[in-house]
Protein backbone atom coordinates (compact mmCIF):
# COMPACT_ATOMS: atom_id res chain seq x y z
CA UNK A 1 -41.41 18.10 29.64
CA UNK A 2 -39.69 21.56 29.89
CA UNK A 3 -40.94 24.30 27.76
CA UNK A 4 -37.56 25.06 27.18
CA UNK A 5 -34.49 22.63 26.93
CA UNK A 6 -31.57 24.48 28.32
CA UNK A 7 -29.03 23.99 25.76
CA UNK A 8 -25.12 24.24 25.94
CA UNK A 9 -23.58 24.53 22.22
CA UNK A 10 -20.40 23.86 21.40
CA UNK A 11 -18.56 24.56 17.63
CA UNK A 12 -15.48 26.61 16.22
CA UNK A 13 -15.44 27.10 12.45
CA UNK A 14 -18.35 28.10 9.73
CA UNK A 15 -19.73 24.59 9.47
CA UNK A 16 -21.00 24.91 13.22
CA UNK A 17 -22.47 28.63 12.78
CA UNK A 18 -26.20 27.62 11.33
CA UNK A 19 -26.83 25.31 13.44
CA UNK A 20 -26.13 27.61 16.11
CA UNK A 21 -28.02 30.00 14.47
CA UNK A 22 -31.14 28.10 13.74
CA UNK A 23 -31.50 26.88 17.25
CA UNK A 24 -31.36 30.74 18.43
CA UNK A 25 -33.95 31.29 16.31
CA UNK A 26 -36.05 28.74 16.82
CA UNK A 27 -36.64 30.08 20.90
CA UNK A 28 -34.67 27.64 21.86
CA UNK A 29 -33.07 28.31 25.20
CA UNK A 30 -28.74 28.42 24.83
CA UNK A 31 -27.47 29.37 28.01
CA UNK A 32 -23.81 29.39 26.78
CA UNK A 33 -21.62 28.46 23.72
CA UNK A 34 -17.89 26.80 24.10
CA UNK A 35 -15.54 27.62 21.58
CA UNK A 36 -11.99 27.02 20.66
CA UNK A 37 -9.35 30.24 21.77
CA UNK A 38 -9.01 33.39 19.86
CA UNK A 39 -5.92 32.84 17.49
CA UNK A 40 -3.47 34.65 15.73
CA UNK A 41 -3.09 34.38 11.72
CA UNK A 42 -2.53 35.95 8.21
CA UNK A 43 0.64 38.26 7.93
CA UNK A 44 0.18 40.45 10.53
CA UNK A 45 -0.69 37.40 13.13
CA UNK A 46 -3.72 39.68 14.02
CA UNK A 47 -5.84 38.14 17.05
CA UNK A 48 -8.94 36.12 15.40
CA UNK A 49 -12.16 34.97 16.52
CA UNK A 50 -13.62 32.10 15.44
CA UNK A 51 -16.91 32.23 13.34
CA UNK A 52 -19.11 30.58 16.00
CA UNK A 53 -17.80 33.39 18.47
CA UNK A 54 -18.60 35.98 16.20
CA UNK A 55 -22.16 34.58 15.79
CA UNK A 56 -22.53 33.85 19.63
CA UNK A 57 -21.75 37.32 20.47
CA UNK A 58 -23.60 38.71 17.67
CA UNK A 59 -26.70 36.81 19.50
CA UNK A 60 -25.45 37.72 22.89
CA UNK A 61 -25.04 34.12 24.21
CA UNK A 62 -21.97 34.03 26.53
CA UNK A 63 -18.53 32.41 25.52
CA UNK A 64 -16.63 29.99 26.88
CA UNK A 65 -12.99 29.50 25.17
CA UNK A 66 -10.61 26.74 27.22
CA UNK A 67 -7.55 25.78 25.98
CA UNK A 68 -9.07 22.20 27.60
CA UNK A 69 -11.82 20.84 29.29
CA UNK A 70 -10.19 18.37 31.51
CA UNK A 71 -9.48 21.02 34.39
CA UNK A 72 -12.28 21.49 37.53
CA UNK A 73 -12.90 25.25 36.79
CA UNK A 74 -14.60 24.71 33.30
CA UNK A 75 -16.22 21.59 35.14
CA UNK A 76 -17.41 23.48 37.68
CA UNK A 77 -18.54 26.35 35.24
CA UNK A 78 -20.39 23.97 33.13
CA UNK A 79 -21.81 21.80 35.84
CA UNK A 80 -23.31 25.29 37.47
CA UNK A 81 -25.34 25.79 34.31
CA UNK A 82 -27.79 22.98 34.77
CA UNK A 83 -28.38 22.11 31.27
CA UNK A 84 -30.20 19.99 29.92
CA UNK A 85 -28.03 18.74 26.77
CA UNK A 86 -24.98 19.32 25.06
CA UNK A 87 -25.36 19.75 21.53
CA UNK A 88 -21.43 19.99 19.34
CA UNK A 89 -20.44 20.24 16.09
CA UNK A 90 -17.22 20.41 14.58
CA UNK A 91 -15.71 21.67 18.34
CA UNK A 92 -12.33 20.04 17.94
CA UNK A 93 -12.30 19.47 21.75
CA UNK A 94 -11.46 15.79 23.33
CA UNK A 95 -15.12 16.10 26.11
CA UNK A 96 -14.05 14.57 29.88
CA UNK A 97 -16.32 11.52 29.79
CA UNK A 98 -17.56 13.55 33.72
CA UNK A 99 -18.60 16.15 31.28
CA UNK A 100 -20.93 13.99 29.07
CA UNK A 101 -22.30 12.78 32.64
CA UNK A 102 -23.86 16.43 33.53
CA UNK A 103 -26.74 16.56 30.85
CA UNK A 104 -30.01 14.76 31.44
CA UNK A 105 -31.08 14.39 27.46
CA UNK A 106 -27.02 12.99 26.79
CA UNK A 107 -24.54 14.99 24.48
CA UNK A 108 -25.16 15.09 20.78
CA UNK A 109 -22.85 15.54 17.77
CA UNK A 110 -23.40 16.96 14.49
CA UNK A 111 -20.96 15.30 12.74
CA UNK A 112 -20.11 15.91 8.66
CA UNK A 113 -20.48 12.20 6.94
CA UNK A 114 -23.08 9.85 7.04
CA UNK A 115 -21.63 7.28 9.58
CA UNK A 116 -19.82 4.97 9.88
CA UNK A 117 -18.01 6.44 7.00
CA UNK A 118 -15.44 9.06 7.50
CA UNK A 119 -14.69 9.62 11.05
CA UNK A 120 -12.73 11.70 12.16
CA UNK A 121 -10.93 15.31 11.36
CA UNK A 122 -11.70 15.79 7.63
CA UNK A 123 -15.14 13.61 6.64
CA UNK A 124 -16.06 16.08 3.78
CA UNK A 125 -12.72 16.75 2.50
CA UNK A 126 -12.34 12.95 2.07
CA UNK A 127 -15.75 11.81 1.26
CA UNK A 128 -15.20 14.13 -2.07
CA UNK A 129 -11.30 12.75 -2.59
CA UNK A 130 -12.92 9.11 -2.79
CA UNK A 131 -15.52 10.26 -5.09
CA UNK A 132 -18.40 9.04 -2.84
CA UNK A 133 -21.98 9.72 -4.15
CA UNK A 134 -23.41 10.89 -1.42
CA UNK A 135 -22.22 13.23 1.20
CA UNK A 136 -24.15 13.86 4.72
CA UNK A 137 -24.41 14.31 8.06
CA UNK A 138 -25.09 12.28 10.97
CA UNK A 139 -26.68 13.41 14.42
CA UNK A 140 -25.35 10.67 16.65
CA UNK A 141 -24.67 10.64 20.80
CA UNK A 142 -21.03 11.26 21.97
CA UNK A 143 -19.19 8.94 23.73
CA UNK A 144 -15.08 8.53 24.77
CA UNK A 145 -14.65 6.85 21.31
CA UNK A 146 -13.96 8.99 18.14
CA UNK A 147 -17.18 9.52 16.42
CA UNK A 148 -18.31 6.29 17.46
CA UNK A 149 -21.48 6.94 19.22
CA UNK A 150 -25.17 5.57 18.25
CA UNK A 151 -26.68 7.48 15.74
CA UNK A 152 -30.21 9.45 15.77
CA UNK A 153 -30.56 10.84 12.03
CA UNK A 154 -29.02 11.21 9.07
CA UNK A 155 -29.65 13.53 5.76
CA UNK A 156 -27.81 13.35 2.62
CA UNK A 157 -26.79 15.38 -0.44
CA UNK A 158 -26.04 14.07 -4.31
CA UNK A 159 -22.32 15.00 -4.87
CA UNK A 160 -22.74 16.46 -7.98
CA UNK A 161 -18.86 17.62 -8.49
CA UNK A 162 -19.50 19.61 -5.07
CA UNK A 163 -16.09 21.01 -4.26
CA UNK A 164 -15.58 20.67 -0.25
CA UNK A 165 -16.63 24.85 0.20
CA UNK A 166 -19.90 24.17 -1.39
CA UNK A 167 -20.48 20.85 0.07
CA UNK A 168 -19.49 22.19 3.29
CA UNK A 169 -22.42 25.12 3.19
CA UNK A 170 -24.28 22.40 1.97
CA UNK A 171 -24.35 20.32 4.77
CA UNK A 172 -24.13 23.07 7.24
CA UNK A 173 -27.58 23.96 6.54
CA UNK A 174 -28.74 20.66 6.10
CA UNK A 175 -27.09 20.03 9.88
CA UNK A 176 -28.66 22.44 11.08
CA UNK A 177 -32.18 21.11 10.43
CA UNK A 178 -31.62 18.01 11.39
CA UNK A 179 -30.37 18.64 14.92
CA UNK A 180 -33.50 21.23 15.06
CA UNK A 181 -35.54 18.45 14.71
CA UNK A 182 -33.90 16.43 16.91
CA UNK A 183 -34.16 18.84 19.74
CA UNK A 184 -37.97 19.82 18.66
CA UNK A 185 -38.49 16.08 19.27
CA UNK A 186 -37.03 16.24 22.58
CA UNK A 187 -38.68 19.23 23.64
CA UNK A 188 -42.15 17.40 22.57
CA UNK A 189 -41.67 14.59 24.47
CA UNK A 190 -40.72 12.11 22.07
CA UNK A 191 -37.99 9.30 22.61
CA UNK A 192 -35.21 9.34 20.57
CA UNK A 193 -34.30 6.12 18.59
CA UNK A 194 -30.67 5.07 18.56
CA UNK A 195 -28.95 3.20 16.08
CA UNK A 196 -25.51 1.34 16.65
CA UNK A 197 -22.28 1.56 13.89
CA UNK A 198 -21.31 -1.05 11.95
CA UNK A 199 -17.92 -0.81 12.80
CA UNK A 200 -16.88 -3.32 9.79
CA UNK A 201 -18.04 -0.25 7.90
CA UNK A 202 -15.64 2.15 9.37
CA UNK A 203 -13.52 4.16 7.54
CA UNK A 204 -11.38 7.14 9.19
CA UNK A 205 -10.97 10.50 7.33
CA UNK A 206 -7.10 11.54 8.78
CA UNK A 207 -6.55 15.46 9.04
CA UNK A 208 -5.53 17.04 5.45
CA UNK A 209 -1.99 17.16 5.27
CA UNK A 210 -0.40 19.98 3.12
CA UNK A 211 2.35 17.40 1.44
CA UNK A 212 -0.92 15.72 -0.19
CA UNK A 213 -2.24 18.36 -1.84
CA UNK A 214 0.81 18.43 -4.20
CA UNK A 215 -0.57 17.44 -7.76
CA UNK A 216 0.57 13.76 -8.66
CA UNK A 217 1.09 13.30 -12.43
CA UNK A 218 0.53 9.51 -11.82
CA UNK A 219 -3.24 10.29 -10.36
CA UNK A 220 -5.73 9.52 -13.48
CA UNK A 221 -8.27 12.04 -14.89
CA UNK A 222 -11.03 11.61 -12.16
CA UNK A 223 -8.48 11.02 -9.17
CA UNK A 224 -7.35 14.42 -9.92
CA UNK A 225 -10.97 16.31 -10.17
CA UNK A 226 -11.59 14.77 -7.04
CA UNK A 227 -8.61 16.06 -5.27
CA UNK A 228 -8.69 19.39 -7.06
CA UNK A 229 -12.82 19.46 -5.39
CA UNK A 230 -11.12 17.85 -2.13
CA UNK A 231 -8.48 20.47 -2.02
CA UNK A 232 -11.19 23.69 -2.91
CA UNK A 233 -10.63 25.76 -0.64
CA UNK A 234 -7.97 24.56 1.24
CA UNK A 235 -5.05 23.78 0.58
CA UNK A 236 -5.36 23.77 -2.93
CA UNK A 237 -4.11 21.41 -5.45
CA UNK A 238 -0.25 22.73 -6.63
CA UNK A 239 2.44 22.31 -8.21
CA UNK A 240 5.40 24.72 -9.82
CA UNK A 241 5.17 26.26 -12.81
CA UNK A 242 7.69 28.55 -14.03
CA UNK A 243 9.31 28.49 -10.67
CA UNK A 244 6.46 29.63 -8.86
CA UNK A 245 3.97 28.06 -6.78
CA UNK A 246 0.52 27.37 -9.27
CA UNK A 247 -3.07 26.22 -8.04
CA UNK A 248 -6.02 24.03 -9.78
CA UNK A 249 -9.30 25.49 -8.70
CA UNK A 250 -11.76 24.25 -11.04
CA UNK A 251 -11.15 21.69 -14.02
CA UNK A 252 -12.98 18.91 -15.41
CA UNK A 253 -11.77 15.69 -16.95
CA UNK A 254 -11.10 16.39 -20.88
CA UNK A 255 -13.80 14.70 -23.27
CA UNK A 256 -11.90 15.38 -26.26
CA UNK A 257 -8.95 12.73 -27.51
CA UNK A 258 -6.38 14.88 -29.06
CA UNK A 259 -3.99 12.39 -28.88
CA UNK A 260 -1.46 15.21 -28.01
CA UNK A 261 -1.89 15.79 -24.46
CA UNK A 262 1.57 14.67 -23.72
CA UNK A 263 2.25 13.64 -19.57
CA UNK A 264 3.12 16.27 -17.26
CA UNK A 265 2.33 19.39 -19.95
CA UNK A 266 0.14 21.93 -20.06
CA UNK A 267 -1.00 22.09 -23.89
CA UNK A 268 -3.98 24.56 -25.52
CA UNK A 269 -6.43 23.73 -27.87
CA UNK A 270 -8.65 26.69 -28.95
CA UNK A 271 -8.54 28.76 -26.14
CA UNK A 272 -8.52 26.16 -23.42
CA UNK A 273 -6.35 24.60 -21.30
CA UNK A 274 -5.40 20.76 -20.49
CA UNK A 275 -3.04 19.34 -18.25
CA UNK A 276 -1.99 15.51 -19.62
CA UNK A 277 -1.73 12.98 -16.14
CA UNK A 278 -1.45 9.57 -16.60
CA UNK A 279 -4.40 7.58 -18.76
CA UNK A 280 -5.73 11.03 -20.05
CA UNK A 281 -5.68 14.74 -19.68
CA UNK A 282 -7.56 17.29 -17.60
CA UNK A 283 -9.39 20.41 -18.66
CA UNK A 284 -8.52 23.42 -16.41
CA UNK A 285 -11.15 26.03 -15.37
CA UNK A 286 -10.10 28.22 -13.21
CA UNK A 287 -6.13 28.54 -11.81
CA UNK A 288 -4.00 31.02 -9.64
CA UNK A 289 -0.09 31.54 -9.52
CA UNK A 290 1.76 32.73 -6.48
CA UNK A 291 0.99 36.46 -5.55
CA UNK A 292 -1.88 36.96 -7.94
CA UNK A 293 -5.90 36.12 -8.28
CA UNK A 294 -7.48 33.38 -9.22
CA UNK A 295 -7.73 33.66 -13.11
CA UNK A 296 -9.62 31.87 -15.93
CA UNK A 297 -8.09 29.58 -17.92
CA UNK A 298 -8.00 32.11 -20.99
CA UNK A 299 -7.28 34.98 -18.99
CA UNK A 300 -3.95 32.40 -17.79
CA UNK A 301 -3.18 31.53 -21.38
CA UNK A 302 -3.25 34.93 -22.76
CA UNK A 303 -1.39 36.57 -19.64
CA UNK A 304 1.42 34.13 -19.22
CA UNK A 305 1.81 33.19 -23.17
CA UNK A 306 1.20 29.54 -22.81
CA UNK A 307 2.44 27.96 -26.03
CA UNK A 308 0.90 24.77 -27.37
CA UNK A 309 2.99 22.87 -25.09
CA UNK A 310 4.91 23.64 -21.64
CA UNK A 311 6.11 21.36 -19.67
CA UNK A 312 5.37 21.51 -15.86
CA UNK A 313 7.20 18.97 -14.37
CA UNK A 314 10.04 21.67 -13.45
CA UNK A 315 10.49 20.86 -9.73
């Protein structure tokens, strides 16, 4: 065995920069890093790099940043490497099957859920909306079909009202072990076990849509925590309130029965704030209007004069 795998790594946003990270550390040998195009955002559509290029060049492994990898230049650019494996996580990428034919040791995802649940785009965003239990990652080989590959490991975290920020850093680290592992294994010498889906266990986690994240009254108490933890930090769960655009960071569902938490109203009770929905009401924690910080829920009561009861249904 090689003293040193030669590794290509391939990720775009935060969720991929540890591992990347950890395997740089750990002497392992990463003779280049693909990443998705510079773009442009925020109001002044300045030019931005994603975090795995800022951590690449920060280590001073060279970039790669196609628009796709179907055309022979990249091929030929990867192919001249020699590498040993590809290791990806969270590229967003479609990978030329001739490209998963170049590496000797195969080409390995870090992917966000503990398979065969939640393929696909959003696996921690939707693990949280369904109110799963657990949340994970899998390391599992690639192949043409969508996160369908046999898997290698998996590692899990309790979700303990996680919100998909924190379970994201979460699992980010806890990704970035695993696939250490997994390529300390291969470095030793040892053979990898593989582990086919069940693909009657299959469930597909469909890129967050913005329309979804608007706050149904007709969700009950813990439907809507889970969205609101789904939503955190992007897009937020909203709705309009006083004719401007408000968002639920942080509630929980309310304990109390007031019996006066009347559907679709905001109503206070000693300094804190509920929002009635349908079976119940919701205690809100932390909330932001349009233009202005995220606030407290006192700090939103005393600075916008919340009466006992508002109504919000004012679309």
């Amino acid at each position: 065995m090689k003293n040193k795998l030669n590794i290509i790594y391939a990720g775009t946003p935060q969720f991929a920069v540890p591992p990347l990270e950890i395997l740089a550390k750990s002497n392992f040998l990463i003779s280049c890093v693909l990443t998705q195009p510079d773009k442009r955002a925020g109001r002044g559509m300045k030019i931005i790099q994603s975090p795995v290029k800022e951590k690449a060049l920060e280590l001073s492994i060279p970039v790669l940043q196609p628009e796709s990898l179907k055309d022979d230049l990249i091929y030929d650019e990867i192919k001249g490497m020699k590498a040993d494996i590809f290791i990806v996580a969270a590229y967003g990428l479609i990978i030329p099957q001739r490209i998963l034919d170049l590496f000797d040791y195969g080409t390995l995802n870090l992917h966000a859920s503990l398979l065969p649940r939640w393929r696909g785009a959003a696996p921690i965003h939707r693990a949280i909306e369904a109110g799963d239990e657990e949340l994970g990652v899998t390391i599992m080989k690639v192949v043409q079909k969508l996160d369908a590959g046999p898997m290698i490991k998996k590692a899990s975290i309790v979700n303990d009202n996680l919100t998909t920020g924190v379970a994201t850093e979460k699992l980010s680290i806890l990704g970035a072990k695993l696939i250490k592992d997994v390529i300390s294994d291969l470095k030793d010498g040892k053979v990898l076990s593989f582990e086919e889906q069940d693909e009657s266990d299959v469930s597909y986690a469909e890129k967050i849509n913005k329309l979804e994240a608007k706050l149904n009254f007709a969700n009950n108490p813990k439907q809507l925590i889970q969205k609101i933890n789904a939503f955190n930090p992007s897009p937020g769960l909203h709705y309009l309130f006083r004719g401007k655009l408000i968002k639920i960071w942080q509630a929980e569902i309310a304990k109390e029965d007031f019996h006066n938490h009347k559907y679709g109203y905001f109503s206070v009770q000693s300094k804190r704030l509920f929002l009635g929905v349908k079976g119940g009401a919701i205690e809100i924690k932390e909330i932001q209007i349009e233009g202005k910080s995220k606030m407290s829920a006192i700090e939103f009561i005393d600075g916008y004069q919340i009466d006992h009861q508002e109504l919000l249904l004012n679309e």
